[in-house]
Protein backbone atom coordinates (compact mmCIF):
# COMPACT_ATOMS: atom_id res chain seq x y z
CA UNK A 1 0.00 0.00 0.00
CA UNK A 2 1.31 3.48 -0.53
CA UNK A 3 2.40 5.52 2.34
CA UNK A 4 -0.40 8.52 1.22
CA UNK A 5 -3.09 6.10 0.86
CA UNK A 6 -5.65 7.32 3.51
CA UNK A 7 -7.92 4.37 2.73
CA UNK A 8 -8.46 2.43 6.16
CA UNK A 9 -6.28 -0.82 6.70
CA UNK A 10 -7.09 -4.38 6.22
CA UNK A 11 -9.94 -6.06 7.99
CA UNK A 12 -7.88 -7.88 10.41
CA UNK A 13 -7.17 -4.46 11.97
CA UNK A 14 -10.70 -4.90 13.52
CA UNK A 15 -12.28 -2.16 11.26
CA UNK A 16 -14.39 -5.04 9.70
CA UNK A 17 -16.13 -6.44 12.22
CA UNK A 18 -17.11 -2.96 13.36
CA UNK A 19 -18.27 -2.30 9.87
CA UNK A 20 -20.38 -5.47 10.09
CA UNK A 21 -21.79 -5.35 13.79
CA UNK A 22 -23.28 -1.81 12.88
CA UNK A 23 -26.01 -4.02 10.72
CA UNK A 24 -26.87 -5.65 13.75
CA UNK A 25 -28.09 -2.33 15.24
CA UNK A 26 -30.88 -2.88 11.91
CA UNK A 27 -32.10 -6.14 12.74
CA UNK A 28 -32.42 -5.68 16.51
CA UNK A 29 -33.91 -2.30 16.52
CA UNK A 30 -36.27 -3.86 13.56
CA UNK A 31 -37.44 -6.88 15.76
CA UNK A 32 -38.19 -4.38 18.51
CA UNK A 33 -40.01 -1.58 15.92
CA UNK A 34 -42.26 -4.86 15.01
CA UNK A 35 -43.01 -5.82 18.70
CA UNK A 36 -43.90 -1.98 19.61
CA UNK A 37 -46.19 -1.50 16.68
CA UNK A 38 -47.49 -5.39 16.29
CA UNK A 39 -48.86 -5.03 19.94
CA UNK A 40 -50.60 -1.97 18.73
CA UNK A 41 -53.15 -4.66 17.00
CA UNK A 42 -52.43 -8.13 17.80
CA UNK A 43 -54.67 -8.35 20.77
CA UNK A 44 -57.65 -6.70 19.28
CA UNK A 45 -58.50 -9.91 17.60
CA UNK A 46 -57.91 -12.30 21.23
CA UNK A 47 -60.02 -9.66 23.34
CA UNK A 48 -63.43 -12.09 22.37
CA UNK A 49 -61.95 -14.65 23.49
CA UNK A 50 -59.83 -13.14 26.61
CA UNK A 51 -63.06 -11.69 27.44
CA UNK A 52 -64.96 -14.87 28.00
CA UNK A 53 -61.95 -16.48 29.41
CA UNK A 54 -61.60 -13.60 32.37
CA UNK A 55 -64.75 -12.69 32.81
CA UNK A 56 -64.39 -9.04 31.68
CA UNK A 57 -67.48 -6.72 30.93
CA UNK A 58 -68.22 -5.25 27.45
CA UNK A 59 -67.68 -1.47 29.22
CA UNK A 60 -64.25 -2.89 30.78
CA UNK A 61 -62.70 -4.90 27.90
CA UNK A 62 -61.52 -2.30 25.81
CA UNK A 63 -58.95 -1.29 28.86
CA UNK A 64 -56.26 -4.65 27.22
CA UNK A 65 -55.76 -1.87 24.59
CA UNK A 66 -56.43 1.46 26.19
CA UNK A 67 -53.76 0.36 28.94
CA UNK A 68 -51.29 -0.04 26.20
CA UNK A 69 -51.99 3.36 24.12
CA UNK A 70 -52.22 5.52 26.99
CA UNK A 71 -48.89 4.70 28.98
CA UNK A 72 -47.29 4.38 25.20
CA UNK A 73 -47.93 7.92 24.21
CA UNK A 74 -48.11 9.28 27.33
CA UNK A 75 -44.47 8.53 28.33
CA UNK A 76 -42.68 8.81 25.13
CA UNK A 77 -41.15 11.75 25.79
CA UNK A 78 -40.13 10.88 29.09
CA UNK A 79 -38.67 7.57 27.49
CA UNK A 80 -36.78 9.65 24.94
CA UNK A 81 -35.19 11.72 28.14
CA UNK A 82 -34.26 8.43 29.99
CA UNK A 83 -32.94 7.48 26.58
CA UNK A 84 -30.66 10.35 26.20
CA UNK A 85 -29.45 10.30 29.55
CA UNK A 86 -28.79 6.84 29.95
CA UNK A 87 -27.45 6.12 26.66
CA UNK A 88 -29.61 4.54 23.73
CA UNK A 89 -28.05 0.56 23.41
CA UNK A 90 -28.61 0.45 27.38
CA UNK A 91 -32.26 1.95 26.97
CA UNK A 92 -32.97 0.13 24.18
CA UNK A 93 -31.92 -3.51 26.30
CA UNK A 94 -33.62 -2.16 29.39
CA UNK A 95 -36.95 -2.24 27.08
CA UNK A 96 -36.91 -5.15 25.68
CA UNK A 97 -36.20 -6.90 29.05
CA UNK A 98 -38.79 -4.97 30.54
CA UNK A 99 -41.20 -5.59 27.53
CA UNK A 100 -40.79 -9.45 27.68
CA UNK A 101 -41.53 -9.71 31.29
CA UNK A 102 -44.74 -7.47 31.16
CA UNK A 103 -45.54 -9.83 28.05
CA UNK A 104 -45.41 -12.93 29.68
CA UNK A 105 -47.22 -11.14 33.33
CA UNK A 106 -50.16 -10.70 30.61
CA UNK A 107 -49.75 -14.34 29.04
CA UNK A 108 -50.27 -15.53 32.52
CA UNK A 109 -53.29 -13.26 33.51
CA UNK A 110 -55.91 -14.59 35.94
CA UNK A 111 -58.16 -11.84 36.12
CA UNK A 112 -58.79 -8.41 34.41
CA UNK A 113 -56.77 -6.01 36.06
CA UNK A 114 -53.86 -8.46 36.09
CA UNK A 115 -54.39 -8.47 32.47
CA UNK A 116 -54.84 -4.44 32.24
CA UNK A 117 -51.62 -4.17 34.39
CA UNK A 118 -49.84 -6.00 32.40
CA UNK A 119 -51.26 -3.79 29.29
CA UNK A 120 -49.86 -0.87 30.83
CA UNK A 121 -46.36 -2.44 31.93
CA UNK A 122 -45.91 -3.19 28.25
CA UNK A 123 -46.87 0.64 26.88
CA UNK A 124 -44.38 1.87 29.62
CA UNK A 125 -41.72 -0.54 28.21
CA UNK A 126 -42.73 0.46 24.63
CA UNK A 127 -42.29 4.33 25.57
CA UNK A 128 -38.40 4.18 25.77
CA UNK A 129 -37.98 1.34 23.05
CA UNK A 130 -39.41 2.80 20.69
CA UNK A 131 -37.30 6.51 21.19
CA UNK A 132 -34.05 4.48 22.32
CA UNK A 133 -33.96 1.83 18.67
CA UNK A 134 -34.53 5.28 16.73
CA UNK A 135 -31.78 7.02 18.22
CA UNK A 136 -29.45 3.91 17.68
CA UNK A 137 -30.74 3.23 14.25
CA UNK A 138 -29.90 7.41 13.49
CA UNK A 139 -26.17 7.51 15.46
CA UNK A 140 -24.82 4.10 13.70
CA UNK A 141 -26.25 4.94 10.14
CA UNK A 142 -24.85 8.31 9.18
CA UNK A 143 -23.47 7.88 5.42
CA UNK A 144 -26.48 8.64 3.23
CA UNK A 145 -26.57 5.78 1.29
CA UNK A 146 -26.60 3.11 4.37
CA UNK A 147 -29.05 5.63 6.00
CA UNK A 148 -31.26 5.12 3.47
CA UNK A 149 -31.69 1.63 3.58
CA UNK A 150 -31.56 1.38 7.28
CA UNK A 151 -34.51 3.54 7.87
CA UNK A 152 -36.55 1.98 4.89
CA UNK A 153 -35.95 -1.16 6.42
CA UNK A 154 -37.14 0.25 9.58
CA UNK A 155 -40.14 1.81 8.18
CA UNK A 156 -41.18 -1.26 6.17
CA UNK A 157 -41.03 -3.34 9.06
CA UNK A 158 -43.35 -0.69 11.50
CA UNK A 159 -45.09 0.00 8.95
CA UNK A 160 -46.08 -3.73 7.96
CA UNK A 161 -46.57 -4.12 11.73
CA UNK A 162 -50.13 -3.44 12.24
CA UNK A 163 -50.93 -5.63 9.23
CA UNK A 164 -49.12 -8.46 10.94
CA UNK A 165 -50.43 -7.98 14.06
CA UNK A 166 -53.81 -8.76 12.66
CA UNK A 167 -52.54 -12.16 10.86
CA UNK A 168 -50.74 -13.22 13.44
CA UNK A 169 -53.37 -12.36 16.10
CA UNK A 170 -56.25 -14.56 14.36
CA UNK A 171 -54.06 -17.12 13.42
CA UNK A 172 -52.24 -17.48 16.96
CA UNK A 173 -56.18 -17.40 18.67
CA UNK A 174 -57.45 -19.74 16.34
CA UNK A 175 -54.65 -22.38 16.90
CA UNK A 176 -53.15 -21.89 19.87
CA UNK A 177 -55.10 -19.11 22.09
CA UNK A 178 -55.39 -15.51 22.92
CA UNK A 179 -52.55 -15.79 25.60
CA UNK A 180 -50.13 -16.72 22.85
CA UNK A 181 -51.03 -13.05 21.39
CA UNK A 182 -48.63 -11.93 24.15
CA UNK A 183 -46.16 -14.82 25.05
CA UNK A 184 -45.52 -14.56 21.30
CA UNK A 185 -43.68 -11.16 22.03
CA UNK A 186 -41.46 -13.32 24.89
CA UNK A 187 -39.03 -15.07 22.26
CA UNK A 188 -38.87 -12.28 20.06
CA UNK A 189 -37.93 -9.73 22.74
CA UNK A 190 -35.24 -12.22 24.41
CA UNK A 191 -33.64 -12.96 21.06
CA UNK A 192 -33.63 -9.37 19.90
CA UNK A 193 -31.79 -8.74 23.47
CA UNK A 194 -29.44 -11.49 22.78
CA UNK A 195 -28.26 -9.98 19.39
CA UNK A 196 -27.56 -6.43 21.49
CA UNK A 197 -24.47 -7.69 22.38
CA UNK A 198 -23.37 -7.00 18.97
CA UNK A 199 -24.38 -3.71 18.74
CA UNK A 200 -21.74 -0.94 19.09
CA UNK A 201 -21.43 0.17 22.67
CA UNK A 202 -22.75 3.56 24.14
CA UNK A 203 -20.63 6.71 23.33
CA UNK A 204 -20.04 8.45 26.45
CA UNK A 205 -22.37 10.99 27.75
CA UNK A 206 -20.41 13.97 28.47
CA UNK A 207 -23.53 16.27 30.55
CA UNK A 208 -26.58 13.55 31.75
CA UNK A 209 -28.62 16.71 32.71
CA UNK A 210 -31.23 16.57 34.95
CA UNK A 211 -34.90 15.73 34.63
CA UNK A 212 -37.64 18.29 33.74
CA UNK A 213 -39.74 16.97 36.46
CA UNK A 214 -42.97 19.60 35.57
CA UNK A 215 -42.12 19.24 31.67
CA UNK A 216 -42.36 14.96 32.42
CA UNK A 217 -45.84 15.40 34.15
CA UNK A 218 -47.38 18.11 31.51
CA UNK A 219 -46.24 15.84 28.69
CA UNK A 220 -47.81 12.52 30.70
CA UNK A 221 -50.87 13.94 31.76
CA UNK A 222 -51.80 16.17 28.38
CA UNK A 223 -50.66 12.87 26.35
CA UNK A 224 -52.72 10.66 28.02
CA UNK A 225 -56.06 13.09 28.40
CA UNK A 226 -55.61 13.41 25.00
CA UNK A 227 -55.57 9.83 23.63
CA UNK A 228 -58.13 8.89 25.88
CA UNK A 229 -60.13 11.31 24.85
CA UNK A 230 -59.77 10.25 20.97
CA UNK A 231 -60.52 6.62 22.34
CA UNK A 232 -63.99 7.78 23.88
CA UNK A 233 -65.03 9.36 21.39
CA UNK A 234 -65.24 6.33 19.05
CA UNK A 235 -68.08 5.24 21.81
CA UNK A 236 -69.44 8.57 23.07
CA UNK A 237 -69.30 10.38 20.22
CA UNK A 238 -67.50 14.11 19.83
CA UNK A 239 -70.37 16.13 21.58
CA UNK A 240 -70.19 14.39 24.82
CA UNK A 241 -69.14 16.06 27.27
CA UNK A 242 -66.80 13.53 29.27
CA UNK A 243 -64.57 13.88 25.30
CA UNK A 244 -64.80 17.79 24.98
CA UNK A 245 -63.13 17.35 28.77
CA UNK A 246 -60.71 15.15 28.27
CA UNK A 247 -59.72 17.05 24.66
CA UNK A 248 -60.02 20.47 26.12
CA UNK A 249 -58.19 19.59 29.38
CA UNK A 250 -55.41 17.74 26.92
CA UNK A 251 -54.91 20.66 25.13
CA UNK A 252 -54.56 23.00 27.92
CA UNK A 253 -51.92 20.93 29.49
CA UNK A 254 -49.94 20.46 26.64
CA UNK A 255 -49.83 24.16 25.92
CA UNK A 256 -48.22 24.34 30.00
CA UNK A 257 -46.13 21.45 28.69
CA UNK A 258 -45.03 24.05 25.80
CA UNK A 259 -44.81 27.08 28.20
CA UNK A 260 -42.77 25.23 30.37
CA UNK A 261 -40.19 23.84 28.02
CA UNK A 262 -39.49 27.01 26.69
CA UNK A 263 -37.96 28.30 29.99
CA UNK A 264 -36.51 25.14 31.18
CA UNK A 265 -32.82 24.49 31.62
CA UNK A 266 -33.10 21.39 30.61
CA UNK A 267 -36.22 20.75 28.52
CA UNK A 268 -38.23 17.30 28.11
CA UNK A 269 -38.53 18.67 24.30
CA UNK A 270 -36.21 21.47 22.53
CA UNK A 271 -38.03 23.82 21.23
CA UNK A 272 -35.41 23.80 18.48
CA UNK A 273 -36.82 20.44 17.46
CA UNK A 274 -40.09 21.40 16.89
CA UNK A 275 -39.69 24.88 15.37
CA UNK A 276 -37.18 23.25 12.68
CA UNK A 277 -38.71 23.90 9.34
CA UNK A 278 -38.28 20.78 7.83
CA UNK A 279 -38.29 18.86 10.92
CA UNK A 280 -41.82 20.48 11.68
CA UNK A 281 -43.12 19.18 7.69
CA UNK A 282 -41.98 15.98 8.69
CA UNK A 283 -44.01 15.76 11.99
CA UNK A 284 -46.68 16.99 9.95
CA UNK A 285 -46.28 14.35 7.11
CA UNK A 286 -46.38 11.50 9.32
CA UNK A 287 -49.01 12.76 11.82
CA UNK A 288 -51.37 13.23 8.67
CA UNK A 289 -50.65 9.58 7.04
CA UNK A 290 -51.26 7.87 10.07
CA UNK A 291 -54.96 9.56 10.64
CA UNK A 292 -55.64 8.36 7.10
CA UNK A 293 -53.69 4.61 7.20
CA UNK A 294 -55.37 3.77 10.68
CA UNK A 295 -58.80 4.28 9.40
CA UNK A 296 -58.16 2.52 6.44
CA UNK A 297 -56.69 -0.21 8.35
CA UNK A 298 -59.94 -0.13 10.32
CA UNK A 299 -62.45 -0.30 7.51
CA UNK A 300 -60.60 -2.58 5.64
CA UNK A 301 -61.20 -4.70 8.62
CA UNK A 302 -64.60 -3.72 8.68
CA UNK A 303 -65.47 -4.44 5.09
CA UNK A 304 -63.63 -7.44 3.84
CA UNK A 305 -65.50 -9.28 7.03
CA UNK A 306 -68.85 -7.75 7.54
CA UNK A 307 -69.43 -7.72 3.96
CA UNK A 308 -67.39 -9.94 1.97
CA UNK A 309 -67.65 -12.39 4.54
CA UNK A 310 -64.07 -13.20 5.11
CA UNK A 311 -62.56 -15.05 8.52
CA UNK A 312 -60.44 -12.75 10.68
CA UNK A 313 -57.35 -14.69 9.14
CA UNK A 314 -58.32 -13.75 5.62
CA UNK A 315 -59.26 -10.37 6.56
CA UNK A 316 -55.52 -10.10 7.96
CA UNK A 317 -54.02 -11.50 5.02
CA UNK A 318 -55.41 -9.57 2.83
CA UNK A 319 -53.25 -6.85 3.99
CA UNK A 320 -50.34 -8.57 3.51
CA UNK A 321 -50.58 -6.92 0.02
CA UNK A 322 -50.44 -3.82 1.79
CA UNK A 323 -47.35 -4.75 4.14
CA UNK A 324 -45.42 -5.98 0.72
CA UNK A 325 -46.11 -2.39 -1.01
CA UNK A 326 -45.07 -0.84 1.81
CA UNK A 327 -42.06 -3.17 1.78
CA UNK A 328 -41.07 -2.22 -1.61
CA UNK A 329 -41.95 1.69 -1.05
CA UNK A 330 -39.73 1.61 2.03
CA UNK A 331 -37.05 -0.21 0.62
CA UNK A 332 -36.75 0.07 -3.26
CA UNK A 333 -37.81 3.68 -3.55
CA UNK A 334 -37.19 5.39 -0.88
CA UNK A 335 -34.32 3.41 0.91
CA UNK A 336 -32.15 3.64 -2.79
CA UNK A 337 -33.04 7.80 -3.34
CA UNK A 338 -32.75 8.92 0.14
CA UNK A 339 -29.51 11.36 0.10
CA UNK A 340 -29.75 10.82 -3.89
CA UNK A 341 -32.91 13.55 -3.69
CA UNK A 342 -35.02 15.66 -1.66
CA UNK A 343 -36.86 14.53 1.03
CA UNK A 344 -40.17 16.36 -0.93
CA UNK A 345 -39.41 13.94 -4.25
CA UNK A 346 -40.53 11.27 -2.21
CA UNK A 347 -42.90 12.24 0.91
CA UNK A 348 -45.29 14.33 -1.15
CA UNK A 349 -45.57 11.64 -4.00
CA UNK A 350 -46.33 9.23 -1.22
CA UNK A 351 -49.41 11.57 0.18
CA UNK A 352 -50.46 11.83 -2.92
CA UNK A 353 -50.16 8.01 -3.64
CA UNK A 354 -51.95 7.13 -0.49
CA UNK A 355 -54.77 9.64 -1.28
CA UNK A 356 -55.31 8.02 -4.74
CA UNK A 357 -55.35 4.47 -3.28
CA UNK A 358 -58.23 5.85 -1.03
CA UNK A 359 -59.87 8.05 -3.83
CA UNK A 360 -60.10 4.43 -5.34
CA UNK A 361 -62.09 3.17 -2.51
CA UNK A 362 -64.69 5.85 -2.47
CA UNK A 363 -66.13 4.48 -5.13
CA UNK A 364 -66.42 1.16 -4.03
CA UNK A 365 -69.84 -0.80 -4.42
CA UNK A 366 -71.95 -2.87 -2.07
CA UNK A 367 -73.33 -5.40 -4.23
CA UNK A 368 -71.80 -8.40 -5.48
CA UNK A 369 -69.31 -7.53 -7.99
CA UNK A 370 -65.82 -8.27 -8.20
CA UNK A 371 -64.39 -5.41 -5.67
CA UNK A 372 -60.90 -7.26 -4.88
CA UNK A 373 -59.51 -6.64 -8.28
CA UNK A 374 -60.97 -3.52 -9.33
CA UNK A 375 -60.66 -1.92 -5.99
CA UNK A 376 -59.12 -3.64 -2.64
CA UNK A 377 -55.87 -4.61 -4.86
CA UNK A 378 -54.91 -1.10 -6.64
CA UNK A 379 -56.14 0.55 -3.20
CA UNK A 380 -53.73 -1.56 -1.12
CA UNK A 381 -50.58 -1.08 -3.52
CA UNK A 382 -51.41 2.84 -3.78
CA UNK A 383 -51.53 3.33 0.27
CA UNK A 384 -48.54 0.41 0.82
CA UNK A 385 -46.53 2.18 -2.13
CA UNK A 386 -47.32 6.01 -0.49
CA UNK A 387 -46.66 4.68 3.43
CA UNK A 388 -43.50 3.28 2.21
CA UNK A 389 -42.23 6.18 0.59
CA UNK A 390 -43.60 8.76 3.74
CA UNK A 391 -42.12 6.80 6.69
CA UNK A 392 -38.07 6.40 5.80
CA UNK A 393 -37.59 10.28 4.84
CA UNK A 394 -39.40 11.51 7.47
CA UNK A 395 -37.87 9.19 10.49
CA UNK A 396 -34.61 10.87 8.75
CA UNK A 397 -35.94 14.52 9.02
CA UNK A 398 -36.73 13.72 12.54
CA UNK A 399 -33.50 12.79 13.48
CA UNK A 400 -31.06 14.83 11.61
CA UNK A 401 -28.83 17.04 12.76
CA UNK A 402 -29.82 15.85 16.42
CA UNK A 403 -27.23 14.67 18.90
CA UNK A 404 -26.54 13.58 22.64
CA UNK A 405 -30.00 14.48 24.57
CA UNK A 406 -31.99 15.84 21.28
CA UNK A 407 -31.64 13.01 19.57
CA UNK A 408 -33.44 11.15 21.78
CA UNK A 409 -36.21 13.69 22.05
CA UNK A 410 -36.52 14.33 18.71
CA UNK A 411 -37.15 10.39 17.93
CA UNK A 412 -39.82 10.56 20.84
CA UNK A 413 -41.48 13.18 19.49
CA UNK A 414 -41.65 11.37 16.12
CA UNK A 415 -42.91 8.18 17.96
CA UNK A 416 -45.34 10.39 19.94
CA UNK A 417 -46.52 11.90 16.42
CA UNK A 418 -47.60 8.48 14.81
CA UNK A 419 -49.47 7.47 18.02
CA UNK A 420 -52.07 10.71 18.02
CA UNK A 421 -52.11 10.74 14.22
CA UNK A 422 -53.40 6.60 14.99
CA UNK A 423 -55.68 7.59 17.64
CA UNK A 424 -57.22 10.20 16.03
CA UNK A 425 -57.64 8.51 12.64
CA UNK A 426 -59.16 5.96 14.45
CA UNK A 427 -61.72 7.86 16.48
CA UNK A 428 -62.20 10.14 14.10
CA UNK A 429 -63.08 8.43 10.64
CA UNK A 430 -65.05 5.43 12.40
CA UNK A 431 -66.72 8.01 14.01
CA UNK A 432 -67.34 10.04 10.60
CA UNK A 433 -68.40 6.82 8.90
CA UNK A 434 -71.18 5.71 11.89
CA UNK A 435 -72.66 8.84 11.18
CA UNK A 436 -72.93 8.77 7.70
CA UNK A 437 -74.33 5.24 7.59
CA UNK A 438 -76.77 6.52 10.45
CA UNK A 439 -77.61 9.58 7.71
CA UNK A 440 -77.61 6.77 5.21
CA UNK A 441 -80.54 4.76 6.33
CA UNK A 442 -82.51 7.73 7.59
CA UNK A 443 -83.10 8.73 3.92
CA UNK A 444 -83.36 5.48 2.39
CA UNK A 445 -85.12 3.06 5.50
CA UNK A 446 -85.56 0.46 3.29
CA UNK A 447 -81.39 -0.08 2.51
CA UNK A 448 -80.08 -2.80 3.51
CA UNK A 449 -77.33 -2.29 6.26
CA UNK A 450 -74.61 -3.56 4.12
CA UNK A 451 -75.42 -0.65 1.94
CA UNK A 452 -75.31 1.65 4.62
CA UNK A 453 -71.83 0.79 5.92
CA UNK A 454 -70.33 0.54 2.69
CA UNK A 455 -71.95 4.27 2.64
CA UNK A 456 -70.25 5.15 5.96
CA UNK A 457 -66.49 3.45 4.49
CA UNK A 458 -66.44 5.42 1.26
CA UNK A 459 -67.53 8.93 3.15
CA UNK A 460 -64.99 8.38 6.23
CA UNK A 461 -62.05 7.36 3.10
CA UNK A 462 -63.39 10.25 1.32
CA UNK A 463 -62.30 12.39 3.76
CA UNK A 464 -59.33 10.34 4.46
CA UNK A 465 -57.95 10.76 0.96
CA UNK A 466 -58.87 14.64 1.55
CA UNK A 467 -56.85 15.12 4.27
CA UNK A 468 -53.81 13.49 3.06
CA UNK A 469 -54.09 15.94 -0.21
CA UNK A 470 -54.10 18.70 2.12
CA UNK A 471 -51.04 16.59 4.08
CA UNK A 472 -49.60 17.50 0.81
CA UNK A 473 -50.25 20.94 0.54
CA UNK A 474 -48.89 21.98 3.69
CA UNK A 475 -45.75 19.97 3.48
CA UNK A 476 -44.88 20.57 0.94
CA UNK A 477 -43.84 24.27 1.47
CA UNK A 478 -42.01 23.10 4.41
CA UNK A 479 -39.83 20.97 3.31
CA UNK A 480 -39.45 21.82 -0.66
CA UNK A 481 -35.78 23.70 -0.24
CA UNK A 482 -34.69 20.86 2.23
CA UNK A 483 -31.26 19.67 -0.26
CA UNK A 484 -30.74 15.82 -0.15
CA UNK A 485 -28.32 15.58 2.74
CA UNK A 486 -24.90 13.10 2.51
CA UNK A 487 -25.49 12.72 6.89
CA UNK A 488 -27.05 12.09 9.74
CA UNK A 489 -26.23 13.38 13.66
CA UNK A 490 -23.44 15.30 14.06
CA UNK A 491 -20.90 12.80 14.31
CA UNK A 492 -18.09 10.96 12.59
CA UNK A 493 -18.67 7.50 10.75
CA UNK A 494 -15.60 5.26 10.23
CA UNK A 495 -15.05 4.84 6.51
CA UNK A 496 -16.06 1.03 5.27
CA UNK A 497 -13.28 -1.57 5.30
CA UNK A 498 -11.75 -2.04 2.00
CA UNK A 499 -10.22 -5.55 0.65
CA UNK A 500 -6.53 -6.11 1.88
CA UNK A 501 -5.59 -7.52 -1.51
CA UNK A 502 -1.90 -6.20 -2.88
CA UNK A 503 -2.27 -3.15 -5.33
């Protein structure tokens, strides 16, 4: 080798097996992204059948997923803190430890609240997983190129969660039983912890800061107020007056939790983070698409088995054509352009993809015909395609330019952005379609229901494909001078190993 040859040395200097453990970061930060989001979803289809087994009312049973959502978005900022302080591969193994003994407490469930418990245990786990695999994911990847496959890997696999939660929910309650639905996350989480030993170590943390103690309770009690507030409304409805409490006292808090941070020493959330142009479009973006993709999950749900008649298994597989879209989205698009171009060449195509794979659906029929091919397939490829080509740049966006403590806020508040965008979308659109199917067989009372809900799923995607066109809109200003970027945090990335052969 020359003696000005700057190119790093041969792999038996070590460099190598550095180069190659960083991929490691991927996969276990990936199983862990699946178990967060899966969870989201996999028990909806057990709570029948863990409702006869424990005894639990119709009013109560809805808690084995309220438990979950609320302590999830409710402490993911304070998760992104601990993160931060603690350092994110220590975080990160904390939560999945913690995740696969709350997992197996709720396997094991005798009663309700045990069960509920449990629930919560898990969304407290999920709260600084979630932030803590982000922030790895972000410091290891740095080079463009790599970055962009990392994170569409990453998205494809959170994004494809929800779908697989659904499959692997029926199929796991069919053949083995609704308590499998959570020792299934046991193995997963153990292994995943196994493989952090491979993962680069923490970097040290120079200033640990201390807690914002009033900024941690704002953010935990307006979080929490406010997804539980989205949640009763799909019941209540958005005039009672228990909702307009919840939302109103939500909003209030959240605005202390604002007022606060500005004038803290060491804030739960950097204002810096959220008044960043093109890290605000991005919250936007993703916020928007997951209103829109939750309700479609929802009424795809709805549709292919109240009216096509399929099995909770089929109904979930269905959406594997979804998951696969996304998959190639994430991965083949976005994953080989990101640093290559903008971050607006590919989230606003994606919005508008999504909205035309809804637009598609607003004109689906209620009789007989042959919907699956002339609307359920192009509609699931459209939103798959546009999720997968949303998520990757805008989990970049999120996280660039962050280090030490913001880094770990910053993937929080992304994490925190998808779970009220999901909660609303959910509340919100099944609440938009009940009405409209209501409306729907008020003027024409001799309709048969099918009709009428059909009515209700085309109105509520209606809207749906709406709002991500306006997702669009406002983005796009936002984040339409952002220059593809060749990095990531604000750190140094060892060059890769090159062969050792002679010259």
């Amino acid at each position: 080798m020359d003696i000005g040859d700057k190119r790093p040395q041969a792999p038996g200097d070590g460099q190598e097996e550095a180069w190659g453990r960083r991929w490691w970061t991927l996969a276990v930060v990936s199983a862990a992204q699946l178990l967060v989001v899966l969870d989201g979803t996999i028990v909806n289809i057990a709570l029948p059948s863990a409702q006869r087994a424990l005894g639990m009312s119709d009013g109560n049973r809805t808690w084995a997923i309220t438990a979950y959502a609320l302590a999830f978005g409710g402490l993911l900022l304070i998760g992104g803190r601990i993160s931060g302080a603690v350092g994110h591969r220590r975080t990160f193994l904390i939560g999945l430890t913690g995740f696969a003994a709350s997992s197996a407490l709720g396997g094991a469930a005798v009663g309700a609240p045990m069960l509920f418990g449990a629930r919560a245990l898990q969304g407290c786990f999920a709260a600084v997983l979630a932030p803590a695999g982000l922030s790895l994911l972000a410091t290891t990847f740095t080079r463009a190129r790599e970055r962009g496959r990392a994170f569409g890997v990453f998205a494809a696999v959170g994004a494809a969660g929800s779908a697989i939660g659904l499959i692997a929910g029926g199929l796991l309650t069919e053949y083995t039983g609704w308590r499998w639905c959570l020792y299934i996350n046991v193995p997963v989480a153990l292994l995943a912890a196994l493989g952090v030993t491979f993962v680069p170590a923490d970097r040290p943390i120079a200033d640990r800061g201390r807690l914002d103690v009033p900024g941690a309770l704002l953010s935990l009690a307006g979080f929490a107020a406010v997804v539980y507030g989205f949640n009763r409304a799909e019941s209540l409805g958005w005039g009672s007056a228990e909702v307009q409490a919840l939302l109103a006292g939500g909003t209030v808090l959240l605005a202390a939790f604002v007022a606060v941070e500005v004038r803290a020493v060491h804030p739960l959330l950097p204002a810096r983070i959220l008044l960043h142009r093109a890290r605000g479009g991005a919250f936007l973006a993703i916020t928007l698409m997951f209103v829109a993709m939750f309700g479609f999950y929802l009424f795809m749900s709805y549709y292919t088995q109240t009216v096509l008649g399929y099995s909770p298994v089929q109904a979930g597989l269905t959406l594997i054509i979804n998951a696969l879209a996304t998959l190639a989205g994430s991965v083949l698009i976005a994953g080989r352009l990101h640093g290559r171009v903008p971050p607006a060449v590919l989230i606003v195509p994606g919005l508008l993809a999504a909205a035309a794979g809804m637009l598609v659906l607003s004109r689906l029929p209620a009789g007989d015909t042959d919907v699956f091919a002339a609307y359920l397939l192009p509609a699931l490829v459209l939103t798959g395609l546009g999720l997968g080509c949303v998520m990757p740049p805008t989990a970049a966006l999120a996280t660039e330019g962050m280090d030490g403590h913001e880094i770990g806020a910053a993937s929080a508040a992304y994490n925190a952005a998808q779970q009220m965008g999901a909660a609303l979308g959910t509340a919100l659109l099944n609440t938009l379609a009940a009405s409209a199917a209501a409306a729907y067989l008020v003027s024409r009372p001799h309709s048969r229901p099918e009709a009428a809900a059909v009515h209700g799923y085309t109105t509520a995607l209606t809207a749906a494909s709406a709002l991500l066109l306006a997702a669009a809109c406002l983005t796009f200003p936002l984040i339409a001078t952002r220059r593809a970027r060749q990095g990531g945090p604000r750190q140094e990335e060892p060059a890769p190993p090159v062969s050792s052969s002679p010259r």
